[in-house]
PDB file of N, CA and C in Angstrom:
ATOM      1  N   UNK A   1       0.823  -1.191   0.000  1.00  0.00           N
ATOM      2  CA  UNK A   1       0.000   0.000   0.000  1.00  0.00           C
ATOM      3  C   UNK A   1       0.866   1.253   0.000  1.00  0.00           C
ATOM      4  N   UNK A   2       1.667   1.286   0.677  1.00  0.00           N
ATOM      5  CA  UNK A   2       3.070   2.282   0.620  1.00  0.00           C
ATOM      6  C   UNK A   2       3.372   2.684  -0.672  1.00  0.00           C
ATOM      7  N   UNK A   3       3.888   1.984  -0.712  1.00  0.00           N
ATOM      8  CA  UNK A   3       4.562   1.761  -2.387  1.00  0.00           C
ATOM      9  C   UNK A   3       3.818   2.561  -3.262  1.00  0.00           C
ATOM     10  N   UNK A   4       2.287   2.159  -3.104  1.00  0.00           N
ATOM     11  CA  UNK A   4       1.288   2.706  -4.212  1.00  0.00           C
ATOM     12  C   UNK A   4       1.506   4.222  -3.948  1.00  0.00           C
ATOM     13  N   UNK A   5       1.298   4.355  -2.787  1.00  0.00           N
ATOM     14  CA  UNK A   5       1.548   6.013  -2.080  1.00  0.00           C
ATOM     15  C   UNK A   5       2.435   6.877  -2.713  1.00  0.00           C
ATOM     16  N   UNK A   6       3.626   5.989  -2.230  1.00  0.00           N
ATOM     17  CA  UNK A   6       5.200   6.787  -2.882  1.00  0.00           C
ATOM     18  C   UNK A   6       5.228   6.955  -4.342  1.00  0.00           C
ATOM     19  N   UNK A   7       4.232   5.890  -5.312  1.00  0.00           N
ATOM     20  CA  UNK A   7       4.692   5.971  -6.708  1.00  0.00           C
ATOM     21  C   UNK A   7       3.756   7.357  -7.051  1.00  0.00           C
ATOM     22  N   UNK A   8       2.797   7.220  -6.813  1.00  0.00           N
ATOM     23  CA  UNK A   8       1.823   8.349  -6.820  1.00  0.00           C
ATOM     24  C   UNK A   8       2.415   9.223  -6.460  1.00  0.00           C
ATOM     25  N   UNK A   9       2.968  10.024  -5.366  1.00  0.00           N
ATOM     26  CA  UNK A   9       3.803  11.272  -5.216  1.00  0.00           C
ATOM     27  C   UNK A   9       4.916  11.166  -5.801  1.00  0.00           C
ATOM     28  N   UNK A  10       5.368  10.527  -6.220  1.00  0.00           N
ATOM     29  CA  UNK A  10       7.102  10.463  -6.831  1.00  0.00           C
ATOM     30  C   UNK A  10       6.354  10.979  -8.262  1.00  0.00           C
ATOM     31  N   UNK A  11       5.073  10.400  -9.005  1.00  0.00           N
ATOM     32  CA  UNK A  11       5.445  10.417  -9.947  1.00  0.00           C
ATOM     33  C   UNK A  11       4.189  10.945 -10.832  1.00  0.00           C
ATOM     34  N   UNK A  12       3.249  11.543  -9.898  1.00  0.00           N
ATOM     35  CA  UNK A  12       1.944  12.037 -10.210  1.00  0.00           C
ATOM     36  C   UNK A  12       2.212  13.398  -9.522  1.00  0.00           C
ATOM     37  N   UNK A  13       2.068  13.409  -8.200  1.00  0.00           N
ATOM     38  CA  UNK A  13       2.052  14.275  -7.455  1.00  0.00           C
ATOM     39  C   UNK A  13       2.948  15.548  -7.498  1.00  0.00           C
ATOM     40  N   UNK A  14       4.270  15.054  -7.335  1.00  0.00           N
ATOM     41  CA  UNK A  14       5.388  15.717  -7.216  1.00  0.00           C
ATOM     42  C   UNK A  14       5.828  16.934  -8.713  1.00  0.00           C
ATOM     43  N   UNK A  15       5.537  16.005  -9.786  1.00  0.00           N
ATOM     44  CA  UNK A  15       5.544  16.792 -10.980  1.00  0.00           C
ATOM     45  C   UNK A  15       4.577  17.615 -11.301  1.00  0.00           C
ATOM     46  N   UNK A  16       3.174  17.575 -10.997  1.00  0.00           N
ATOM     47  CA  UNK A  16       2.522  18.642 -10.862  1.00  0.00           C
ATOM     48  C   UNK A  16       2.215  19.978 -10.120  1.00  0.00           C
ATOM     49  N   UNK A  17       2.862  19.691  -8.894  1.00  0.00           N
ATOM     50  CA  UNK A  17       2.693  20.703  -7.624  1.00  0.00           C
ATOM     51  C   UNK A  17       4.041  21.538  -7.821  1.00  0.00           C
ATOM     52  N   UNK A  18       5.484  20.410  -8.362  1.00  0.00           N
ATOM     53  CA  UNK A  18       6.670  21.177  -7.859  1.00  0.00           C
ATOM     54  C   UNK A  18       6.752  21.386  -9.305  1.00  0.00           C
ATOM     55  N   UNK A  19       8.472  22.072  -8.688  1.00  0.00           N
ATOM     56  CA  UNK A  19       9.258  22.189 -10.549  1.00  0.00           C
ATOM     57  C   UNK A  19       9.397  21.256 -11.330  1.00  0.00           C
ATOM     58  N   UNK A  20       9.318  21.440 -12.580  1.00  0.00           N
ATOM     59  CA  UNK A  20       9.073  22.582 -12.997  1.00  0.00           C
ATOM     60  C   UNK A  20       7.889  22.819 -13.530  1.00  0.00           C
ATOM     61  N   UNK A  21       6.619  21.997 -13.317  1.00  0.00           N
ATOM     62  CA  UNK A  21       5.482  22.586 -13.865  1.00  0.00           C
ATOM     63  C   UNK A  21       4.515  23.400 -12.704  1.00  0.00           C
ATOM     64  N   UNK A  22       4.410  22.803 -11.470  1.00  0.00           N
ATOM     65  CA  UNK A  22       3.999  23.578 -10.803  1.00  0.00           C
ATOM     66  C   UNK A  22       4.401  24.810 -10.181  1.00  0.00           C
ATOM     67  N   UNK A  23       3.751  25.174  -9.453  1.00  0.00           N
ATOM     68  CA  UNK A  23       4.060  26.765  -8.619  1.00  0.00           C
ATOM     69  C   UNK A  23       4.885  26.200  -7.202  1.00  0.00           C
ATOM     70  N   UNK A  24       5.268  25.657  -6.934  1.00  0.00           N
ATOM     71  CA  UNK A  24       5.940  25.110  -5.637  1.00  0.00           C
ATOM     72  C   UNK A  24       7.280  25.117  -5.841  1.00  0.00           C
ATOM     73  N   UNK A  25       8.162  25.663  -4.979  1.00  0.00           N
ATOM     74  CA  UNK A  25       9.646  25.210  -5.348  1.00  0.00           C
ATOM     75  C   UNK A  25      10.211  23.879  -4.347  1.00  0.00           C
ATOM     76  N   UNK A  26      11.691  23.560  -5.185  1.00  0.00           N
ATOM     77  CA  UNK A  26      11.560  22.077  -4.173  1.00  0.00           C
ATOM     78  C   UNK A  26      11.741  22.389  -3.004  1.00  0.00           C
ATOM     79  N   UNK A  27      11.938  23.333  -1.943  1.00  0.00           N
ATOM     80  CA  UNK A  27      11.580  23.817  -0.515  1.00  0.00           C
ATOM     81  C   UNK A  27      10.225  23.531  -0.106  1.00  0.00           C
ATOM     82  N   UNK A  28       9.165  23.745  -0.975  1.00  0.00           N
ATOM     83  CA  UNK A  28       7.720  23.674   0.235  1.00  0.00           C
ATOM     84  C   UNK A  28       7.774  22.273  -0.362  1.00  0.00           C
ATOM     85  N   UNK A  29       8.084  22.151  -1.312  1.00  0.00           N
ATOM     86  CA  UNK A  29       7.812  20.220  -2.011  1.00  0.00           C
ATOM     87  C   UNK A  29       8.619  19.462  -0.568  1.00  0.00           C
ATOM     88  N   UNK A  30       9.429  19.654  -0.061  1.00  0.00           N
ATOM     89  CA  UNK A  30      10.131  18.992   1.227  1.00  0.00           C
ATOM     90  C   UNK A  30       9.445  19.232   2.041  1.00  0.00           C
ATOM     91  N   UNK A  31       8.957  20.460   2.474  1.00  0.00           N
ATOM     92  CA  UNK A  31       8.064  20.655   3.547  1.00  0.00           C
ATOM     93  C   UNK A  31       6.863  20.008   3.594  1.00  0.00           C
ATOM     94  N   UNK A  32       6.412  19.983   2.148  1.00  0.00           N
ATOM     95  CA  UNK A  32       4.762  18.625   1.849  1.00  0.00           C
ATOM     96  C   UNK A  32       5.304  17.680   2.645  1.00  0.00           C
ATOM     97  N   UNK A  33       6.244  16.897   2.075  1.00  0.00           N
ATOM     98  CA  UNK A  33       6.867  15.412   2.041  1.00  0.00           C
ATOM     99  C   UNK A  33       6.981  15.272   3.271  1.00  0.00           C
ATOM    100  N   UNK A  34       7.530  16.295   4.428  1.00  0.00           N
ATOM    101  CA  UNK A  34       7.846  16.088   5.540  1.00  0.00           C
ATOM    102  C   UNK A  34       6.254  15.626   6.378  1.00  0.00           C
ATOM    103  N   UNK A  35       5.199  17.080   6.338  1.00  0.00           N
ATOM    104  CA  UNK A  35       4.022  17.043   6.694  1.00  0.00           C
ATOM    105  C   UNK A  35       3.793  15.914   6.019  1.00  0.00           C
ATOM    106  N   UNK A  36       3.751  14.760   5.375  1.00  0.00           N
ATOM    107  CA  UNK A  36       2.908  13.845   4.999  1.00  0.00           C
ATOM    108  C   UNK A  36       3.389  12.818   6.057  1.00  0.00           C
ATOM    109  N   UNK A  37       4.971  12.773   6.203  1.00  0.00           N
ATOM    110  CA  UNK A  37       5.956  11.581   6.375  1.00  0.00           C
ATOM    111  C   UNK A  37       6.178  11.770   7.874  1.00  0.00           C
ATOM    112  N   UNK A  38       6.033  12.765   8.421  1.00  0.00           N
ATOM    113  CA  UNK A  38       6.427  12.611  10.096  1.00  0.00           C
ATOM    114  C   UNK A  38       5.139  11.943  10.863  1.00  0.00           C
ATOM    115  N   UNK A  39       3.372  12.174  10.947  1.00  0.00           N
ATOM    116  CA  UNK A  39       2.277  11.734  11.120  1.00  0.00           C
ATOM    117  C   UNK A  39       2.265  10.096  11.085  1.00  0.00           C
ATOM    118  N   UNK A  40       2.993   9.700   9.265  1.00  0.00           N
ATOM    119  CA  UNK A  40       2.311   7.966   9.257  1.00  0.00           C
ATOM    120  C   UNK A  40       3.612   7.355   9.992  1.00  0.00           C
ATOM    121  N   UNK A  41       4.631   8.240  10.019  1.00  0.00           N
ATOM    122  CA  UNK A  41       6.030   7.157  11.264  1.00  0.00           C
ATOM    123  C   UNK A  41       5.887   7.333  12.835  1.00  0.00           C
ATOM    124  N   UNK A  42       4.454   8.534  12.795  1.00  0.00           N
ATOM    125  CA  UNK A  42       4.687   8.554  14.478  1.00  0.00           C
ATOM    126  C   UNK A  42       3.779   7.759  15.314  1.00  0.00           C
ATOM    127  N   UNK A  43       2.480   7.020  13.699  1.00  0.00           N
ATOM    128  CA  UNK A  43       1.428   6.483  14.247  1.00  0.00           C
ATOM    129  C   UNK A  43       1.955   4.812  13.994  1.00  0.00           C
ATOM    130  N   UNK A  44       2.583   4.601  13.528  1.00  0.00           N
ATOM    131  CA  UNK A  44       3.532   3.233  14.121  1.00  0.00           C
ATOM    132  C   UNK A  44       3.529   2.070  14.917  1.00  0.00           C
ATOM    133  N   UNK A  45       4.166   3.138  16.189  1.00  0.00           N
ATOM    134  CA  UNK A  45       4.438   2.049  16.985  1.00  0.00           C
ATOM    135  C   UNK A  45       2.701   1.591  17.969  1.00  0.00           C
ATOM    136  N   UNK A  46       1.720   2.787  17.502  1.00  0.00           N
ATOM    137  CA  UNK A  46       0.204   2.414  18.143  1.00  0.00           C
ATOM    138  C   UNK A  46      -0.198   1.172  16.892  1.00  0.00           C
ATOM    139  N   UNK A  47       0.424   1.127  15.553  1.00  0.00           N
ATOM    140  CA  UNK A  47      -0.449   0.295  15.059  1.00  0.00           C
ATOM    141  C   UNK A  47       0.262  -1.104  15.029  1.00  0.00           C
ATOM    142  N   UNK A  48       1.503  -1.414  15.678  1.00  0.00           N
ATOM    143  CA  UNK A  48       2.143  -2.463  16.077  1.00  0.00           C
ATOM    144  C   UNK A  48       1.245  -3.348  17.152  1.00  0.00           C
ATOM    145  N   UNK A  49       0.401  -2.279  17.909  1.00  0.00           N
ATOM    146  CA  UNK A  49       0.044  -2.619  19.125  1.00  0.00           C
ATOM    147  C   UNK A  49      -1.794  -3.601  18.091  1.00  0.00           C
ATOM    148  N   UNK A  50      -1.832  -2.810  17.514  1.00  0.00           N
ATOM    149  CA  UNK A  50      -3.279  -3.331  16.816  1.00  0.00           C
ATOM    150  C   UNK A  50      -3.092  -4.129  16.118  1.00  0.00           C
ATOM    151  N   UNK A  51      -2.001  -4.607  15.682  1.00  0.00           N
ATOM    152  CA  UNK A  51      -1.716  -6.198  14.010  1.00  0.00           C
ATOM    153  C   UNK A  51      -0.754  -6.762  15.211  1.00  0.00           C
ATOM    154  N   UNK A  52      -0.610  -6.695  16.435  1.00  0.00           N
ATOM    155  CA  UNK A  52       0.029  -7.944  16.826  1.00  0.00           C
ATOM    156  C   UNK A  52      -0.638  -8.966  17.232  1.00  0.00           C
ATOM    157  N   UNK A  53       0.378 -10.885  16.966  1.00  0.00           N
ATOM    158  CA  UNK A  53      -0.740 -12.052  16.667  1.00  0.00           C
ATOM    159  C   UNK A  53      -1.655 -11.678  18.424  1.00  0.00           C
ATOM    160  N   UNK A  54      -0.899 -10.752  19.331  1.00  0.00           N
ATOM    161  CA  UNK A  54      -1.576 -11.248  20.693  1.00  0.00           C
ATOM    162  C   UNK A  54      -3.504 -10.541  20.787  1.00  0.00           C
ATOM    163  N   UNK A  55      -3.528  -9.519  20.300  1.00  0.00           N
ATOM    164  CA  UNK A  55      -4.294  -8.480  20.206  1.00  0.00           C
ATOM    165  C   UNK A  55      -5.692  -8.796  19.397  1.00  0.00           C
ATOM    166  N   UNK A  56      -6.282  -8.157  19.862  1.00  0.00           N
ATOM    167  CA  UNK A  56      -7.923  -8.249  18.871  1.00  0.00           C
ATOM    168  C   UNK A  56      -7.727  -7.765  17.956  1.00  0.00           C
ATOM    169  N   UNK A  57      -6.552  -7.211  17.424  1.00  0.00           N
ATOM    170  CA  UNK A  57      -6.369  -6.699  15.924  1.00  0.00           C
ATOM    171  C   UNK A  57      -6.115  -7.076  15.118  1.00  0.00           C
ATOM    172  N   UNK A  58      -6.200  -8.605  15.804  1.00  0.00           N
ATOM    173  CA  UNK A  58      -5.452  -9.487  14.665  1.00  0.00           C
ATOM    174  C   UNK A  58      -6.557  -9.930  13.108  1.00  0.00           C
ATOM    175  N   UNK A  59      -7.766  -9.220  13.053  1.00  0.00           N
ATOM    176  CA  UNK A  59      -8.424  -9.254  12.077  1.00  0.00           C
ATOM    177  C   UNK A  59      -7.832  -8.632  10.816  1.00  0.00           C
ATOM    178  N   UNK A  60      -7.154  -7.180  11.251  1.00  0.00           N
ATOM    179  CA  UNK A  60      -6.854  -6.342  10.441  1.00  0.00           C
ATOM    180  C   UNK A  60      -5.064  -7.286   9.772  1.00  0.00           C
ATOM    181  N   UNK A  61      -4.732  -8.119  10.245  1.00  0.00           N
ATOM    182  CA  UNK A  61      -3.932  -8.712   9.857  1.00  0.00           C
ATOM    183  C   UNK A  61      -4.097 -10.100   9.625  1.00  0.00           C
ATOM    184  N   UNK A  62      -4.243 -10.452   8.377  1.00  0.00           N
ATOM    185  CA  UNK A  62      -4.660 -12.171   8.206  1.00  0.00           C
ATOM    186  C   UNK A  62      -3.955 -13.306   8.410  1.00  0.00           C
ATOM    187  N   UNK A  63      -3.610 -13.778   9.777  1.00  0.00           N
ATOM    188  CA  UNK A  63      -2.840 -14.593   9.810  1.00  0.00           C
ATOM    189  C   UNK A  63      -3.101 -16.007   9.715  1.00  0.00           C
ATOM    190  N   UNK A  64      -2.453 -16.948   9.963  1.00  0.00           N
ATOM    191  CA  UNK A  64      -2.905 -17.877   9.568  1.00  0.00           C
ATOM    192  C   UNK A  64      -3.866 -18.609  10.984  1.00  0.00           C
ATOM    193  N   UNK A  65      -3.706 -18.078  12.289  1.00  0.00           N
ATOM    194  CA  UNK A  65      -4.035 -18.694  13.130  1.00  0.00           C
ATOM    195  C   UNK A  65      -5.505 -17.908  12.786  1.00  0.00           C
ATOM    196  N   UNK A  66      -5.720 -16.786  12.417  1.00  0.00           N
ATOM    197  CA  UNK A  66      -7.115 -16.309  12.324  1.00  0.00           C
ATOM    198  C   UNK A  66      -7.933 -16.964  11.606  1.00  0.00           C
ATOM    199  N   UNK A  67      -7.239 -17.613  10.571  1.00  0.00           N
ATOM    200  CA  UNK A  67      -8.478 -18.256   9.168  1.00  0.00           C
ATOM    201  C   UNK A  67      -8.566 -19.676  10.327  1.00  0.00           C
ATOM    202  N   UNK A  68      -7.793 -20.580  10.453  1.00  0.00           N
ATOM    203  CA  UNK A  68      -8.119 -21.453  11.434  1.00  0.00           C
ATOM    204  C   UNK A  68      -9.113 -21.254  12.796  1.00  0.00           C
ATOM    205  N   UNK A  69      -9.484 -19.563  12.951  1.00  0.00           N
ATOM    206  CA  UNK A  69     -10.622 -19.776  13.724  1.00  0.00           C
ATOM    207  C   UNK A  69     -11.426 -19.308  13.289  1.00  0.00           C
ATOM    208  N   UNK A  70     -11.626 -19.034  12.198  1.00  0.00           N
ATOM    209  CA  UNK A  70     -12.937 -19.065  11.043  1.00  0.00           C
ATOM    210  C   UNK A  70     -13.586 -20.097  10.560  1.00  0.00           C
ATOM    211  N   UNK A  71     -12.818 -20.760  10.206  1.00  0.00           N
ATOM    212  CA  UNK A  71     -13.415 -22.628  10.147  1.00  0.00           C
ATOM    213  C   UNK A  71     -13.725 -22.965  11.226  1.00  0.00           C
ATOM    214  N   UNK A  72     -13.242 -23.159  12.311  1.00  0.00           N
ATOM    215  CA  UNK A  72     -13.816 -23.730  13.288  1.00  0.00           C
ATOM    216  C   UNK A  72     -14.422 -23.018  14.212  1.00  0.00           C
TER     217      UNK A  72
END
């Protein structure tokens, strides 16, 4: 899902907003990147706590012990 993120700003995003077609120079284009990139690394270590196998979050992560308690 990342990935999809990064290709999209690397390669949609970035060329339209910054130089040289957009009005942005690469200064606020870093400052975007930053405001995007400091938020999803600080929410992290809370979503470690929600996809681990111990946790009720383990829906949001398909592991294999979960489909085994779907069948049964």
């Amino acid at each position: 899902m990342m990935c999809i993120c990064q290709l999209f700003y690397q390669f949609y995003l970035y060329p339209r907003l910054g130089p040289p077609l957009g009005k942005f120079n690469h200064l606020q284009m870093f400052r975007l990147g930053c405001f995007l990139y400091i938020p999803a690394y600080l929410c992290l270590p809370l979503l470690r706590h929600v996809a681990s196998p111990d946790s009720d979050g383990g829906v949001l992560v398909m592991t294999r012990e979960f489909s085994f308690q779907l069948d049964g």
